[in-house]
Protein backbone atom coordinates (compact mmCIF):
# COMPACT_ATOMS: atom_id res chain seq x y z
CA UNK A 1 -20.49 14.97 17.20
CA UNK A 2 -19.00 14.55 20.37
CA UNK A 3 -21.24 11.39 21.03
CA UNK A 4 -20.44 9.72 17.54
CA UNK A 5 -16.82 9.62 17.72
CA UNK A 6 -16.94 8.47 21.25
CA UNK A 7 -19.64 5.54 20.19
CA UNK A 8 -17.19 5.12 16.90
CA UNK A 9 -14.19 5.09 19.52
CA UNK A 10 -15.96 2.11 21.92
CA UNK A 11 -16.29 0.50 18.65
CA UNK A 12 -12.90 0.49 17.30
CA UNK A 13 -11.61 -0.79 20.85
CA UNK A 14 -14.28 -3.52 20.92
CA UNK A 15 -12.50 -5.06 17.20
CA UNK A 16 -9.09 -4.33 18.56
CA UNK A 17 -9.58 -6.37 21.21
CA UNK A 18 -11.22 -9.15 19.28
CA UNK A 19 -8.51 -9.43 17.15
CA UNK A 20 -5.68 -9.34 19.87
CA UNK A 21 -7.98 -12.13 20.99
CA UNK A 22 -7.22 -14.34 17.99
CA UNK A 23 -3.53 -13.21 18.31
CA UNK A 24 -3.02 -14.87 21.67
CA UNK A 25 -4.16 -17.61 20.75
CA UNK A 26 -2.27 -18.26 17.60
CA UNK A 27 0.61 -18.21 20.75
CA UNK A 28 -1.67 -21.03 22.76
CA UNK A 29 -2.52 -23.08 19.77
CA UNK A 30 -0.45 -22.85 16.88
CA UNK A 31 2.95 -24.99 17.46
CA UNK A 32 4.70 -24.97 21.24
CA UNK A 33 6.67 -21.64 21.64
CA UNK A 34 9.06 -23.58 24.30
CA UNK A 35 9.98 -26.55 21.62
CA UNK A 36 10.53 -23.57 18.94
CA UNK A 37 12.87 -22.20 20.99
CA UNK A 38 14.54 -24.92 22.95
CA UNK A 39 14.15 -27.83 20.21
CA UNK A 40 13.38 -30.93 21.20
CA UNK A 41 16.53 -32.51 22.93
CA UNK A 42 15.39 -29.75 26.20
CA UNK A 43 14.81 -31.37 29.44
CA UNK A 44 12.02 -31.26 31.42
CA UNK A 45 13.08 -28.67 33.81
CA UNK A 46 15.20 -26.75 31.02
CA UNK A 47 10.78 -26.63 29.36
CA UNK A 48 9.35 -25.93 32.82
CA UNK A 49 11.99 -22.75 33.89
CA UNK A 50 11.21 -21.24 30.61
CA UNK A 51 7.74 -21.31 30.50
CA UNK A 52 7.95 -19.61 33.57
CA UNK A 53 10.15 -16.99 32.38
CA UNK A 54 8.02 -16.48 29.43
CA UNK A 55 4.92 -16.51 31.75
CA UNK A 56 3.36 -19.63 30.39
CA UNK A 57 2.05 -20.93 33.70
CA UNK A 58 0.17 -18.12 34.42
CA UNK A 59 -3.81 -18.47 33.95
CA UNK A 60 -5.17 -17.47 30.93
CA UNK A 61 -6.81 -14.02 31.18
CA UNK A 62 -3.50 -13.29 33.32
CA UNK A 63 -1.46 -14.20 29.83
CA UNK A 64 -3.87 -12.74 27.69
CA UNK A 65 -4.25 -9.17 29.77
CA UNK A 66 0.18 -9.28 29.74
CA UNK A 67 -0.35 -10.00 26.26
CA UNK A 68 -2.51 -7.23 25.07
CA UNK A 69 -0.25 -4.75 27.74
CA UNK A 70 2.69 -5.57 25.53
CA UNK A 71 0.78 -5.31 22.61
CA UNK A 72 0.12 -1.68 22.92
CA UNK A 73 3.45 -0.98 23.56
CA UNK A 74 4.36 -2.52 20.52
CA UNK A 75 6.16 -5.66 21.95
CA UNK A 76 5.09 -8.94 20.72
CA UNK A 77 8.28 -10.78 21.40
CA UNK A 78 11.59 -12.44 19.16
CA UNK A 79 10.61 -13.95 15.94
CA UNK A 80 11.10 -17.84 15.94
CA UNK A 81 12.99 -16.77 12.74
CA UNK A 82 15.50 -14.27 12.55
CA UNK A 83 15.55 -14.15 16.36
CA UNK A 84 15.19 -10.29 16.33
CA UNK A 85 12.53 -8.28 18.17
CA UNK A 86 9.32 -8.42 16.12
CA UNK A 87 8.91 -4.38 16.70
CA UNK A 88 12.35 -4.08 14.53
CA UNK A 89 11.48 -5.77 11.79
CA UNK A 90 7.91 -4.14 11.47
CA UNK A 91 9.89 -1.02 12.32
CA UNK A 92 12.53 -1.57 8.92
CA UNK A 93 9.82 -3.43 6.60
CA UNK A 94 6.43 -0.87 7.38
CA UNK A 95 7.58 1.99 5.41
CA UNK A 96 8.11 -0.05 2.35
CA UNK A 97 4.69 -1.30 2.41
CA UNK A 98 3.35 2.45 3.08
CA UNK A 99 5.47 3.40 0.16
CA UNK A 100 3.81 1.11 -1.90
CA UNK A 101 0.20 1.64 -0.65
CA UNK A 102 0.64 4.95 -0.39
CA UNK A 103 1.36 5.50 -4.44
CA UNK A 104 -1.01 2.60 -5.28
CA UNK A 105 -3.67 5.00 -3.35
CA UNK A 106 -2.63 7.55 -5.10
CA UNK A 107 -3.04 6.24 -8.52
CA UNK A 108 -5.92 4.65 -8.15
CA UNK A 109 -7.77 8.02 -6.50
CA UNK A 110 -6.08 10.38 -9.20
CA UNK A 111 -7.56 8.13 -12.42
CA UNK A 112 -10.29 6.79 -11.42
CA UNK A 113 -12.93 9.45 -10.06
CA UNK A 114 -11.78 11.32 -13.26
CA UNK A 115 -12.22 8.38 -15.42
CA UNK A 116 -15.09 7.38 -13.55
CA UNK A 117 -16.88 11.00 -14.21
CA UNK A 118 -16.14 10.82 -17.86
CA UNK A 119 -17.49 7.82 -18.21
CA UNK A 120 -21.20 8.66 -16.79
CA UNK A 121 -21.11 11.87 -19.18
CA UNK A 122 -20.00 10.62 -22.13
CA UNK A 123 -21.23 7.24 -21.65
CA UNK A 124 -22.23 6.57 -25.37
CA UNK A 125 -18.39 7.79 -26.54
CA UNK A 126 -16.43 5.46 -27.65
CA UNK A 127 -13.86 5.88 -25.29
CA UNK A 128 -16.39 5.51 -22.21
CA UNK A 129 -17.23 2.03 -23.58
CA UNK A 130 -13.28 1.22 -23.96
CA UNK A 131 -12.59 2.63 -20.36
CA UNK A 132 -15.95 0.32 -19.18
CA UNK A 133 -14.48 -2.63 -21.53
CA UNK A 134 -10.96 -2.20 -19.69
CA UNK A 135 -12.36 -1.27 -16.28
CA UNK A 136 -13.74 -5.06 -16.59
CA UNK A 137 -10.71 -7.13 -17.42
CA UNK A 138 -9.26 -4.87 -14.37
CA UNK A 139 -11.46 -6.54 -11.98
CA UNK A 140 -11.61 -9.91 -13.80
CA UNK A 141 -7.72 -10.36 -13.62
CA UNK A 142 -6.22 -12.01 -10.07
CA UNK A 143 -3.33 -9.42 -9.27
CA UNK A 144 -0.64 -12.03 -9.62
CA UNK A 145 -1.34 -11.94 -13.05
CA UNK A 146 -1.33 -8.58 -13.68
CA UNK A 147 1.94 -8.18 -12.16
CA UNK A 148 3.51 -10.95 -13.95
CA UNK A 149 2.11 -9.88 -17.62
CA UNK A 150 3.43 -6.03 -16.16
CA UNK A 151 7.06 -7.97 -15.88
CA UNK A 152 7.17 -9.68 -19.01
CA UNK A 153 6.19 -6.55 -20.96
CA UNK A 154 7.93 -3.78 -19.34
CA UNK A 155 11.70 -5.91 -17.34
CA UNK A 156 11.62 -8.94 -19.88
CA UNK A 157 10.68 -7.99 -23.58
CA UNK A 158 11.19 -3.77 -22.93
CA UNK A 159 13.88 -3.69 -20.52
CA UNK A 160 12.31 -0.56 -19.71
CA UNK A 161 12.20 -1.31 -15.49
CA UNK A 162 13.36 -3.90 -12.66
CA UNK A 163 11.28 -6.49 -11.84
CA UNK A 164 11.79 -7.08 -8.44
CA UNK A 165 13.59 -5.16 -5.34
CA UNK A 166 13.11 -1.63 -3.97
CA UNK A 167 16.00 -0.26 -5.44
CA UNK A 168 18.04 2.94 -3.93
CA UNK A 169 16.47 4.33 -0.79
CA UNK A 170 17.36 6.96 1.49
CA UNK A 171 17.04 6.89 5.25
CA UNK A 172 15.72 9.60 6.98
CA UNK A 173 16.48 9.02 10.71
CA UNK A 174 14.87 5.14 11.27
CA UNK A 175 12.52 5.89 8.26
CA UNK A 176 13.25 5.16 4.74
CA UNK A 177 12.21 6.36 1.14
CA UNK A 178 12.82 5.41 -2.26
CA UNK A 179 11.10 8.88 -2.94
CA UNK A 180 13.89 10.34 -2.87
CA UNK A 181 16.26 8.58 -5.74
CA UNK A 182 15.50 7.78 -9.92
CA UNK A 183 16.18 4.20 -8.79
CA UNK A 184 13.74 4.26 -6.47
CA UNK A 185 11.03 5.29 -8.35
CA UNK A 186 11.78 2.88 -11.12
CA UNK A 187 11.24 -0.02 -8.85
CA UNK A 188 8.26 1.31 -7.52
CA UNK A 189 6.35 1.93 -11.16
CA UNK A 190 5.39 -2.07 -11.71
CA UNK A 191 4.64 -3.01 -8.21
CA UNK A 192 2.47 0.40 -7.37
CA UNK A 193 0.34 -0.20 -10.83
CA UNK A 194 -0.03 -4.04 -9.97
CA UNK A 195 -1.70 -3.16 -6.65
CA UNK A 196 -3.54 -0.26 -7.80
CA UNK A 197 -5.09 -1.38 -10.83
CA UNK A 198 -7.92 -3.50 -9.27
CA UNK A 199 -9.28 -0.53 -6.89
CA UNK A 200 -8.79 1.87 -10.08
CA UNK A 201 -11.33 0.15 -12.10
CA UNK A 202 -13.59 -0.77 -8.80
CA UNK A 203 -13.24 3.12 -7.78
CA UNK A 204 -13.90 4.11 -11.63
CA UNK A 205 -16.97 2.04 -11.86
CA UNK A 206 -18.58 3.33 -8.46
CA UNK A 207 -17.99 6.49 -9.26
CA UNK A 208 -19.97 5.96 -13.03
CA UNK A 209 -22.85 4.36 -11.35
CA UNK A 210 -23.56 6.75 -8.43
CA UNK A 211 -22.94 10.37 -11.14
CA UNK A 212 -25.56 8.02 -13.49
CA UNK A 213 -27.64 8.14 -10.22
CA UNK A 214 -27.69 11.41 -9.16
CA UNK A 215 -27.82 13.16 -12.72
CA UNK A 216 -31.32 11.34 -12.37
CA UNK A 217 -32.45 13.30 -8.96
CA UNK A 218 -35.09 16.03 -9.16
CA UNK A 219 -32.42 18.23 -7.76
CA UNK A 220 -30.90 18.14 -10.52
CA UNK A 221 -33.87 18.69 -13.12
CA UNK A 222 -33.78 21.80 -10.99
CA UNK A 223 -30.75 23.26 -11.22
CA UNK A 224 -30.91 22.95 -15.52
CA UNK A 225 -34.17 24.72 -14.94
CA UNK A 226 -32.45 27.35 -13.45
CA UNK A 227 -30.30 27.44 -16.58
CA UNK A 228 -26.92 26.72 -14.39
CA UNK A 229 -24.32 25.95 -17.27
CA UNK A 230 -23.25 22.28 -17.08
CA UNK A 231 -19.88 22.41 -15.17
CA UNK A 232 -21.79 24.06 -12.21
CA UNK A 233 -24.34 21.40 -12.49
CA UNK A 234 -21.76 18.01 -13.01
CA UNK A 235 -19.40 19.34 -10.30
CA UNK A 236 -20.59 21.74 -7.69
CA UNK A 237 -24.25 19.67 -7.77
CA UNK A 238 -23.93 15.94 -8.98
CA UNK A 239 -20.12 15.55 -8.16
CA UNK A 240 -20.23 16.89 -4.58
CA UNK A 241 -23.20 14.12 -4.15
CA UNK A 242 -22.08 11.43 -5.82
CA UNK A 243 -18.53 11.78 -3.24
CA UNK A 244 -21.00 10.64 -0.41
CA UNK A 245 -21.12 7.08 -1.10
CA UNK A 246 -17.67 7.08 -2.18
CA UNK A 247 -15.92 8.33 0.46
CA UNK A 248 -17.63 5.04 2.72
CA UNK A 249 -16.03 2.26 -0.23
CA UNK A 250 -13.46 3.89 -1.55
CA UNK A 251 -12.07 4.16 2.06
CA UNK A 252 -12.33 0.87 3.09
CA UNK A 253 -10.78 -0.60 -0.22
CA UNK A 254 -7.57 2.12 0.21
CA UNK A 255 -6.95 -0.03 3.84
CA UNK A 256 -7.18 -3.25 2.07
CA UNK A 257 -4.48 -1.97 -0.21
CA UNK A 258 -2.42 -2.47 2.56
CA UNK A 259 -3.55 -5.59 3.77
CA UNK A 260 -3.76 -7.48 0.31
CA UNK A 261 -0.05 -6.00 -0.74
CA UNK A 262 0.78 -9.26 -0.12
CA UNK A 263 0.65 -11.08 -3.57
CA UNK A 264 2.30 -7.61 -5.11
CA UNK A 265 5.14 -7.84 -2.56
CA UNK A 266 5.68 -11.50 -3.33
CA UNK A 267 4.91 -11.04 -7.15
CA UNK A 268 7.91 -8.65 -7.05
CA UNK A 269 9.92 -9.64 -3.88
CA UNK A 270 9.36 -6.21 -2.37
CA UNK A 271 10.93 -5.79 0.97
CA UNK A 272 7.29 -5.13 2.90
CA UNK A 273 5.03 -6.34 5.42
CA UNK A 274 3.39 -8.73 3.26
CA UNK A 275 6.62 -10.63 1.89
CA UNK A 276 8.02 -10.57 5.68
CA UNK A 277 4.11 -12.28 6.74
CA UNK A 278 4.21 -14.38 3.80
CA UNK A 279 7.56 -16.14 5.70
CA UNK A 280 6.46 -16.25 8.81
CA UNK A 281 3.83 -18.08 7.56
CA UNK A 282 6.58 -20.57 5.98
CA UNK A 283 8.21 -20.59 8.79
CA UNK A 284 5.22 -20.65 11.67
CA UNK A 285 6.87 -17.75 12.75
CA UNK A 286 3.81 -17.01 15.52
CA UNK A 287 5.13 -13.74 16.92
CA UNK A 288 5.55 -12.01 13.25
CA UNK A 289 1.92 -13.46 12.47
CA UNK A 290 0.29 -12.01 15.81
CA UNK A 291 2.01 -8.96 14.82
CA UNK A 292 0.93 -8.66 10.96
CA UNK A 293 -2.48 -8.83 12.49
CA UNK A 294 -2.80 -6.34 14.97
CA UNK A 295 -1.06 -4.42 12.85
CA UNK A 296 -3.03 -4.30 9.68
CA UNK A 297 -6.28 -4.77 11.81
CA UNK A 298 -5.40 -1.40 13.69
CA UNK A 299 -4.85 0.42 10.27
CA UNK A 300 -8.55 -1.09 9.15
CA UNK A 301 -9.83 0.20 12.15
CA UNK A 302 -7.87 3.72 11.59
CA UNK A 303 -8.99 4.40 8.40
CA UNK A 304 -12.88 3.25 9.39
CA UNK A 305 -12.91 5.70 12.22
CA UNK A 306 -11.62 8.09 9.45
CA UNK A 307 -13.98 7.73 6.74
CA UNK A 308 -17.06 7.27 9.09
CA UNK A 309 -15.75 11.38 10.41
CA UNK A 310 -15.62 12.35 6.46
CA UNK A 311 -18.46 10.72 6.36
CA UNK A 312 -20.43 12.92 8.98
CA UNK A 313 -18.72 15.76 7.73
CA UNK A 314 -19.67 15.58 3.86
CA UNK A 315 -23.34 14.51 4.93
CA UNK A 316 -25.66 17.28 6.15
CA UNK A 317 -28.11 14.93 7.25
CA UNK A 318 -25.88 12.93 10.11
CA UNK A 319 -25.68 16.22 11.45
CA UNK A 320 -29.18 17.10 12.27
CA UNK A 321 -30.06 16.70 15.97
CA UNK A 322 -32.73 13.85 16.74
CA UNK A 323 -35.91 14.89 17.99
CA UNK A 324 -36.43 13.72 21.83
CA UNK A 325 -37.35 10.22 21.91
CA UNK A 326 -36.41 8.92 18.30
């Protein structure tokens, strides 16, 4: 155990470092930090003192070692922007996008391995060939779409919710929560459905295919021929098995929630991480971009580590010692 987190561990640092990698040299190659802050009426010896001060003389793996020391502090400069600190914006716009990836999660985990079940054992119902039918325009649809056709039903023709904003939220110390007010929660209804829609019907439909799979195993055979009633069979046999393969996917596609919240936050102007990347991006705002991306790649890397420990813990077999010499 102690050997597979450790190897999982050397890993993780090994992508962290590749992508702080790229980072830098979005600073070395993408515009001329010294013009973006100066303009372009500095002299030359206003340019030269101030790539000193920011350490731009320095050799490269001297700027790229200060560079990743910063970045695990959290420091990755002033954005070009707003000329804030980078660390206070991601501070005041990263609990937003939890908020919304968080619920999207949520939804997405709470209908589809349900919908998903019924589906592989009822799967010549009616309604599993609807869910099936709908699962498929789910994954057809681009999410803009779905959040645009969510606001013209629902804030246009019903009136029924707001189509944009985050609404009432509450601070809790430097965190804050639109858990905690009706507004809130109103706001969040559109944008969390948007974003969890596509990973519902992709969960839903993984979940179909591997309970169609296992109900197939001899295993199985065996445990009707032991006359086990059904709900022992489809959820303390063929459930628990079916989770294995899950847990791997439906992991990975929970941390892209976060990282593809983009087009939902700009869909609905919600005050996250992905509308604040999305103008940087406008604005070649390199410090906010270097930041965005060591950000969300740490969270990939997070939740990998995670699922790869569920992983060894809901499979038997990664636990079985080697024999000498395999």
């Amino acid at each position: 155990m102690l050997v597979f987190i450790l190897r999982r561990l050397a890993q993780a640092l090994m992508v962290m470092l590749t992508v702080a990698f790229i980072a830098f040299m979005l600073f070395q190659y993408v515009g001329d930090p010294v013009t973006n802050i100066l303009g372009q009426d500095a002299t030359p010896e206003q340019r030269q003192q101030l790539r000193a001060d920011l350490g731009l003389d320095q050799p490269f793996p001297v700027q790229f070692a200060r560079f990743v020391g910063k970045a695990v502090q959290g420091e990755f400069g002033l954005s070009l922007r707003q000329g804030r600190k980078v660390s206070s914006l991601v501070a005041e716009r990263l609990p937003a996008t939890l908020e919304l990836s968080l619920t999207a999660a949520f939804i997405a985990l709470a209908f589809g391995i349900p919908m998903g079940v019924y589906a592989a054992l009822r799967r010549g119902s009616f309604l599993s060939q609807a869910l099936m039918t709908v699962s498929l325009i789910g994954v057809s649809l681009p999410t803009f779409l779905i959040g645009i056709l969510l606001i013209l039903v629902f804030a246009v023709t019903l009136k029924w919710l707001p189509s944009f904003g985050r609404g009432e939220v509450t601070a809790l110390g430097a965190w804050s929560t639109g858990f905690l007010t009706l507004d809130g929660w109103k706001h969040l209804i559109l944008p969390s459905i948007t974003l969890a829609i596509f990973q519902l019907t992709l969960i839903m439909r993984l979940v179909r295919a591997e309970m169609l799979e296992v109900l197939r195993a001899d295993y199985i055979r065996f445990a009707r021929a032991r006359g086990l009633p059904n709900r022992a069979v489809y959820f303390g046999h063929a459930l628990k098995n079916t989770m294995v393969p899950v847990i791997t996917i439906t992991g990975l596609q929970l941390g892209s929630l976060i990282a593809f919240a983009i087009i939902t936050e700009t869909v609905f102007q919600w005050p996250g991480m992905g509308l604040l990347f999305i103008q940087a991006v406008t604005f070649a705002d390199i410090p906010v971009m270097a930041a965005y991306l060591c950000l969300i790649s740490l969270i990939f890397v997070a939740i990998n580590l995670l699922v790869d420990l569920l992983y060894f813990a809901v499979d038997p077999r990664l636990r079985v010692e080697k024999p000498a010499g395999h």
